[in-house]
C-alpha atoms as a PDB file:
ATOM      1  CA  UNK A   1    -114.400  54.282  73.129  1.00  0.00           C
ATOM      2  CA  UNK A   2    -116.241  51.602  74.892  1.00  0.00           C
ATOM      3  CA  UNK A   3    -114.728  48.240  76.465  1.00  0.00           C
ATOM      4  CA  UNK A   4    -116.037  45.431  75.207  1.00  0.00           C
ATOM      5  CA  UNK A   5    -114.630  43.061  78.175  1.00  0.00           C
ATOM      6  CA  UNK A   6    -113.675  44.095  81.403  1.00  0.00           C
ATOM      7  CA  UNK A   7    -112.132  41.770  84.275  1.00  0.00           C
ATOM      8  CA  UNK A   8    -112.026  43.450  87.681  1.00  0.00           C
ATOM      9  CA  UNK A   9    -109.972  42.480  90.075  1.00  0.00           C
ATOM     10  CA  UNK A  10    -111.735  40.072  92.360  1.00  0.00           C
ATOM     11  CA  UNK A  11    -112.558  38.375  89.466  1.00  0.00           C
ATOM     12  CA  UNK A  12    -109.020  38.220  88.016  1.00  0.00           C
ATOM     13  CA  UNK A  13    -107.431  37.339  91.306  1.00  0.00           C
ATOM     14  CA  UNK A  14    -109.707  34.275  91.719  1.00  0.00           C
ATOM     15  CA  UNK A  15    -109.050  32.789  88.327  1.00  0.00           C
ATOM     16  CA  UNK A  16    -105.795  33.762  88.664  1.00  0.00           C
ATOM     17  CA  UNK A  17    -104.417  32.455  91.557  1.00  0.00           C
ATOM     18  CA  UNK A  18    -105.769  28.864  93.557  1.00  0.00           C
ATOM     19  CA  UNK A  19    -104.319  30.378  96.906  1.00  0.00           C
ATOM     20  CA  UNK A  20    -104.533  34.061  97.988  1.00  0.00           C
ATOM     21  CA  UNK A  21    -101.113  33.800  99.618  1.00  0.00           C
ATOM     22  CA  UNK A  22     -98.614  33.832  96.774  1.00  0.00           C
ATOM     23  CA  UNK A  23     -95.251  31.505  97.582  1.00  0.00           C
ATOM     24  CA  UNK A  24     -93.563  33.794  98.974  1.00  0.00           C
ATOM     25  CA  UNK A  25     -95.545  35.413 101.635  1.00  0.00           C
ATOM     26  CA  UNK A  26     -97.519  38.231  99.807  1.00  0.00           C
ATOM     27  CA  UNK A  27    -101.164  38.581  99.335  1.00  0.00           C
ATOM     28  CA  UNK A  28    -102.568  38.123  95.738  1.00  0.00           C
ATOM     29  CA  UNK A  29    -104.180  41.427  96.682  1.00  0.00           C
ATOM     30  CA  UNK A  30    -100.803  43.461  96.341  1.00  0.00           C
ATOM     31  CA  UNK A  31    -100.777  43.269  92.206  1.00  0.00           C
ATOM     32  CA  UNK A  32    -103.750  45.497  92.206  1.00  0.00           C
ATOM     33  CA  UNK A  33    -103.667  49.430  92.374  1.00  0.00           C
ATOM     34  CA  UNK A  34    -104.378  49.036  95.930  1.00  0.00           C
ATOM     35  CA  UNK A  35    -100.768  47.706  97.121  1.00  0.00           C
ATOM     36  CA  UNK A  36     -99.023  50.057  98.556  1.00  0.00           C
ATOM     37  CA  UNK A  37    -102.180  51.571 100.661  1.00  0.00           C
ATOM     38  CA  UNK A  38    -101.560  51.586 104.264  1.00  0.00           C
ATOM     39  CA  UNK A  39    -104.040  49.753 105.797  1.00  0.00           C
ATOM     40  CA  UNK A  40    -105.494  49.052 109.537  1.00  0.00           C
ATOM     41  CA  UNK A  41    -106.915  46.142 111.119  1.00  0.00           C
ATOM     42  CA  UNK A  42    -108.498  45.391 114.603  1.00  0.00           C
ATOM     43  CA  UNK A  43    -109.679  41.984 115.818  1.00  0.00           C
ATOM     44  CA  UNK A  44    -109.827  40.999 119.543  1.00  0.00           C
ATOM     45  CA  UNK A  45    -106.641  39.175 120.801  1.00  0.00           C
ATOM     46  CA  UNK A  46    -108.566  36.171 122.138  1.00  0.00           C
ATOM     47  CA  UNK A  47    -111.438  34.446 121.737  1.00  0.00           C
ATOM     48  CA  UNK A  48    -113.623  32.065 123.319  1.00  0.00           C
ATOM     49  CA  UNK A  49    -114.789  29.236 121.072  1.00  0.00           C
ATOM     50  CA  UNK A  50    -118.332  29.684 119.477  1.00  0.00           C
ATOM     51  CA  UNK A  51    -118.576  33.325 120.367  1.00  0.00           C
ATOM     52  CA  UNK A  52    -119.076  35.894 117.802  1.00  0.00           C
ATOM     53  CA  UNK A  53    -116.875  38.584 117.194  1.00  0.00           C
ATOM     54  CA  UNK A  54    -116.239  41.713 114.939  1.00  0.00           C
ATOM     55  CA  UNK A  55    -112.688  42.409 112.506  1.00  0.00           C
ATOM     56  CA  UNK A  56    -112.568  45.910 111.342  1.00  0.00           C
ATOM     57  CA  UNK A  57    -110.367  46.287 108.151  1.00  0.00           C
ATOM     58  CA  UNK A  58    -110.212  49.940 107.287  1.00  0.00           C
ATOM     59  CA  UNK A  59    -108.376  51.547 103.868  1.00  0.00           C
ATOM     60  CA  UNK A  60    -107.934  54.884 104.004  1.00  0.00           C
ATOM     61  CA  UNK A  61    -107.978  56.922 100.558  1.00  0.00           C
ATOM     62  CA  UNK A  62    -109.032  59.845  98.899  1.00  0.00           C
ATOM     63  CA  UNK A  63    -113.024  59.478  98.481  1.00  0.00           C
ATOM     64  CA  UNK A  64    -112.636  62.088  95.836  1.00  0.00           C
ATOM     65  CA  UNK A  65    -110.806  59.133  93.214  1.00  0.00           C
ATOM     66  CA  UNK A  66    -113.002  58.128  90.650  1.00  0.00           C
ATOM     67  CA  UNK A  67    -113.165  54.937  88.098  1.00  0.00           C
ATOM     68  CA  UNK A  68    -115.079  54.462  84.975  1.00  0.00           C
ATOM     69  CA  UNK A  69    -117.920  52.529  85.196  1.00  0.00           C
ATOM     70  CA  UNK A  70    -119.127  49.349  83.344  1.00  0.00           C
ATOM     71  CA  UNK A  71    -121.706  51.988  81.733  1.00  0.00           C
ATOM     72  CA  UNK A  72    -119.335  54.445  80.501  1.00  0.00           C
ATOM     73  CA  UNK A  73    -120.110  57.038  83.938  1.00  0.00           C
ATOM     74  CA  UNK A  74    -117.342  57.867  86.698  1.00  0.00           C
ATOM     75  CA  UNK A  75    -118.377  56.443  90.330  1.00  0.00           C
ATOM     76  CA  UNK A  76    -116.385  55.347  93.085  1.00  0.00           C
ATOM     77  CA  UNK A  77    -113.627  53.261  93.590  1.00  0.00           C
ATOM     78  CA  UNK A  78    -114.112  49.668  93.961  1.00  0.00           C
ATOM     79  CA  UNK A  79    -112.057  48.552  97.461  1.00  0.00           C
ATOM     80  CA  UNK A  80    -112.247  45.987  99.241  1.00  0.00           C
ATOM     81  CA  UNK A  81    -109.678  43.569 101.763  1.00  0.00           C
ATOM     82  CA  UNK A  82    -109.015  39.670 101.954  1.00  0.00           C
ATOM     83  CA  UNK A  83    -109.175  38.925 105.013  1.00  0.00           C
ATOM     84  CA  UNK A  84    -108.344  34.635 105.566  1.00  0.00           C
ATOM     85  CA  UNK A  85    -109.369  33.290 109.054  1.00  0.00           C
ATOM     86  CA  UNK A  86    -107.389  31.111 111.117  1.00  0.00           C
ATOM     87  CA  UNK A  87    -108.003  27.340 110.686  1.00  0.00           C
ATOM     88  CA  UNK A  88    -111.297  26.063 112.244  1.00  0.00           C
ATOM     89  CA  UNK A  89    -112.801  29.931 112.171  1.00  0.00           C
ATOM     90  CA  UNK A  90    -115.729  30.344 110.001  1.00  0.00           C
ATOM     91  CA  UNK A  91    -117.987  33.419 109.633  1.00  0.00           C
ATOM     92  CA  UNK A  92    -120.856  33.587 111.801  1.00  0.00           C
ATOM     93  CA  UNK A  93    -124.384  33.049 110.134  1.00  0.00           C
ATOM     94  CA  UNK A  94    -126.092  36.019 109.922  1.00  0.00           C
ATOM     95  CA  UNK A  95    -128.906  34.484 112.715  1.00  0.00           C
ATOM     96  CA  UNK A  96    -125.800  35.070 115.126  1.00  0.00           C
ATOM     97  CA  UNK A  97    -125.481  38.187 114.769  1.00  0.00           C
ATOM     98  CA  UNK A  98    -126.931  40.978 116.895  1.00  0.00           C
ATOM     99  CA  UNK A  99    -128.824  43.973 115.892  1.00  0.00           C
ATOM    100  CA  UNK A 100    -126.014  46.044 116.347  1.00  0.00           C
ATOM    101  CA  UNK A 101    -123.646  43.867 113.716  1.00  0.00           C
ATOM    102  CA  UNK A 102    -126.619  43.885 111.276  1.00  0.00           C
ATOM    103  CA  UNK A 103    -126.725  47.111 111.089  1.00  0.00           C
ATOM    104  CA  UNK A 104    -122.761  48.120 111.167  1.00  0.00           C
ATOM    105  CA  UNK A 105    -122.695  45.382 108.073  1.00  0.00           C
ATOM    106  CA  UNK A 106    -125.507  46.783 106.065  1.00  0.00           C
ATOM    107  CA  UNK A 107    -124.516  46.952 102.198  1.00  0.00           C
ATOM    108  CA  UNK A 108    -120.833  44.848 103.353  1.00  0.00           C
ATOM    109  CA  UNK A 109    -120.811  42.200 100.952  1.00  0.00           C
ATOM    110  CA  UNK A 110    -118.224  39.037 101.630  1.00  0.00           C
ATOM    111  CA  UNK A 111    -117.441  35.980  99.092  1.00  0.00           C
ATOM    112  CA  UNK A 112    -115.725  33.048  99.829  1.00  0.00           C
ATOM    113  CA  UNK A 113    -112.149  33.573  97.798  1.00  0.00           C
ATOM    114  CA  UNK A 114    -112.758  30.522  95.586  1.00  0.00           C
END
């Protein structure tokens, strides 16, 4: 057996919805097998303006969980967070960050929702 289209979630949820924020409150991100994942989330309480500043968004779950690839092979789960900034924030280029950040945000990969 071998899919001949798959839609992954990112994907889905983009096409699907204009807004990550349904309505009612929830994040587009709960209709995925993901939902009901506790999750944890530090960011400073204040900020001055043009400073740079690190969000940690951590999911804990079983590393041992495997999906089926696009190629047929079992490999780790796909997760990921949606994270949507306050008005007037905007991700720092990456010539603002330090060393440090470069390094903690090697193979971190972040796309605009739509």
């Amino acid at each position: 057996f071998s899919p001949s289209i798959s839609f992954g979630f990112p994907i889905y949820a983009q096409q699907a919805y204009e807004n990550p924020r349904e309505a009612n409150g929830r994040l587009v991100c709960a209709n995925c097998h993901l939902a009901q994942k506790p999750t944890e989330f530090e960011a400073p309480t204040s900020v001055l303006p043009d400073t740079v500043f690190e969000t940690v968004v951590k999911i804990p779950y079983d590393l041992s969980k495997k999906q089926i690839l696009g190629t047929g092979e079992k490999g780790g789960l796909n997760v990921g967070a949606l994270v949507i900034l306050p008005e007037g924030f905007q991700l720092a280029p990456k010539t603002r960050l330090d060393k440090e950040l470069v390094a903690k945000t090697k193979g971190v990969y972040i796309s605009p929702y739509s």
